[in-house]
C-alpha atoms as a PDB file:
ATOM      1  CA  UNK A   1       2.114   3.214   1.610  1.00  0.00           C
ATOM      2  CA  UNK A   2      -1.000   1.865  -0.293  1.00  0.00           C
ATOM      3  CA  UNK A   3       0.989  -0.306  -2.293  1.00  0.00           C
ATOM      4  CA  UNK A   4       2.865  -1.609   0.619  1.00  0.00           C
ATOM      5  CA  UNK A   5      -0.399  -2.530   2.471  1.00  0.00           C
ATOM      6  CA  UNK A   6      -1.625  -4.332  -1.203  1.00  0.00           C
ATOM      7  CA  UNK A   7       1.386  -6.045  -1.048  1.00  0.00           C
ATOM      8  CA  UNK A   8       1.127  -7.049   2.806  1.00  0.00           C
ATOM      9  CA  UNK A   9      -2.527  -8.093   2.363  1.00  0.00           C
ATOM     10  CA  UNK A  10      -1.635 -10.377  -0.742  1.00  0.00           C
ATOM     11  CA  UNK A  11       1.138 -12.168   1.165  1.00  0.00           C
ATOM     12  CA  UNK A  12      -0.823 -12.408   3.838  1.00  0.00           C
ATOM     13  CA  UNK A  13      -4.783 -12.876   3.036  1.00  0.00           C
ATOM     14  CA  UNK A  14      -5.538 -14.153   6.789  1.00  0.00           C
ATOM     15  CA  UNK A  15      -4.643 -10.103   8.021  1.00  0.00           C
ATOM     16  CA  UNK A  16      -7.659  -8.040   8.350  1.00  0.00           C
ATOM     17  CA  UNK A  17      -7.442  -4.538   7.147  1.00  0.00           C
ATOM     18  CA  UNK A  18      -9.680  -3.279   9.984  1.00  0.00           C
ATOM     19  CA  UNK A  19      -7.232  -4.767  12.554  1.00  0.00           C
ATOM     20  CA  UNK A  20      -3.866  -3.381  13.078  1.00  0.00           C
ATOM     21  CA  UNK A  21      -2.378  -7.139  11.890  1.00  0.00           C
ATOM     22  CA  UNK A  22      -2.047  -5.355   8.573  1.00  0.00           C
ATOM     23  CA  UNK A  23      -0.647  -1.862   9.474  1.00  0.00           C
ATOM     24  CA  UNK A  24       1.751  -3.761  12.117  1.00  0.00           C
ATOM     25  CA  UNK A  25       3.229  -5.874   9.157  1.00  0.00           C
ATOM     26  CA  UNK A  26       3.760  -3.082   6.494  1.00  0.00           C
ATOM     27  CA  UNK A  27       5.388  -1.057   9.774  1.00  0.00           C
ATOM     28  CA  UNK A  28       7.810  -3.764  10.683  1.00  0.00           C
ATOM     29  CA  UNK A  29       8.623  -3.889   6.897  1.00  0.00           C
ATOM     30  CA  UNK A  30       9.211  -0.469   6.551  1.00  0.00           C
ATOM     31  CA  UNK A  31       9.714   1.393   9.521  1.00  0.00           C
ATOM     32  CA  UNK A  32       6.940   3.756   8.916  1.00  0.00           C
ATOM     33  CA  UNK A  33       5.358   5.015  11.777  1.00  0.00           C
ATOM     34  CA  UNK A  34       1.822   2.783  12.171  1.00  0.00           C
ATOM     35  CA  UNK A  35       0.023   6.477  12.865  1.00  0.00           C
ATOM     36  CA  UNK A  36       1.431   7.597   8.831  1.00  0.00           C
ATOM     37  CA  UNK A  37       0.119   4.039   7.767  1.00  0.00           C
ATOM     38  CA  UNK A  38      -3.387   4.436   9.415  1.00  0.00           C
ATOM     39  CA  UNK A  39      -3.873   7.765   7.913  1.00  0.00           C
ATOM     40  CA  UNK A  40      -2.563   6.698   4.431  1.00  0.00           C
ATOM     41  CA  UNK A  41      -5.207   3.985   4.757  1.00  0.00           C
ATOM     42  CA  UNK A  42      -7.847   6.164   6.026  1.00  0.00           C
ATOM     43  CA  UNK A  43      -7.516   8.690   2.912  1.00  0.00           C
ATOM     44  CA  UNK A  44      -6.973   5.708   0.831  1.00  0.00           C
ATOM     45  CA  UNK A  45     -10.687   4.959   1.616  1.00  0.00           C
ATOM     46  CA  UNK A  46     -12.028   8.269   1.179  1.00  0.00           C
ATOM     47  CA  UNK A  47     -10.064   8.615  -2.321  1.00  0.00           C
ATOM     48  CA  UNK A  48     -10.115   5.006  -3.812  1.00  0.00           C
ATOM     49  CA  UNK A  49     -10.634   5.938  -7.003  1.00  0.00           C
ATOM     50  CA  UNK A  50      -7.769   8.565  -6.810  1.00  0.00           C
ATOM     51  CA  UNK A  51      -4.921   6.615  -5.005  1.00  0.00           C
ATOM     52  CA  UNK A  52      -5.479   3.694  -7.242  1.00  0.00           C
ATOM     53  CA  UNK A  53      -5.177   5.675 -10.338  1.00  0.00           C
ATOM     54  CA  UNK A  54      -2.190   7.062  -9.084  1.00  0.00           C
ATOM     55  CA  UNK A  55      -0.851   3.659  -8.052  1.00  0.00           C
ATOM     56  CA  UNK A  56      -1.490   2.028 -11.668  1.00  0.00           C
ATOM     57  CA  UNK A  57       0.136   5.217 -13.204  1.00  0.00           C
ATOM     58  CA  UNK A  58       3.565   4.612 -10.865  1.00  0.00           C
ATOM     59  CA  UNK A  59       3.744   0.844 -11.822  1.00  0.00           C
ATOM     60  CA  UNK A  60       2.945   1.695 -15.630  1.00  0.00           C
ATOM     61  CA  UNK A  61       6.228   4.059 -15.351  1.00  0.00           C
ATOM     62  CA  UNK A  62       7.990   1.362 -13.373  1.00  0.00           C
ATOM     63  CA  UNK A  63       7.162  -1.310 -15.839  1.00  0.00           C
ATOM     64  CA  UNK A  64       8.852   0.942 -18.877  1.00  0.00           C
ATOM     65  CA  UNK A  65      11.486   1.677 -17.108  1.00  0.00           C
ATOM     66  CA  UNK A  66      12.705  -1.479 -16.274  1.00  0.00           C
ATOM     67  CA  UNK A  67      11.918  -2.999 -20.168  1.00  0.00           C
ATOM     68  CA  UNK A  68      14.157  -0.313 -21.347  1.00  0.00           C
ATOM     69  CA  UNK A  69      17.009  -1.667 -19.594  1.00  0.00           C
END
């Protein structure tokens, strides 16, 4: 969910994260619930360090996956 909403606020740098502009896009776009999304986000700020970490670890694996093919 927290890359989704990285990706929704770099497509779209007008959205505020405090508004729902930004949950509402990355809901339409997925279909996830906008409650899931909020609480993603919320724990997302209490555990930056740890969700990022986590992200950058996910697109590491991604990005060997895809230059082995």
């Amino acid at each position: 969910m927290i890359r989704a909403v990285k990706s929704a606020r770099a497509a779209e740098p007008d959205l505020d994260l405090d508004t729902t502009s930004v949950v509402a896009l990355v809901e339409l776009n997925t279909g996830v619930p906008a409650r899931l999304i909020d609480a993603s986000v919320r724990y997302w700020s209490s555990y930056p360090h740890e969700i990022d970490t986590w992200i950058a670890e996910a697109e590491a694996i991604e990005a060997r996956a895809t230059s082995s093919t």
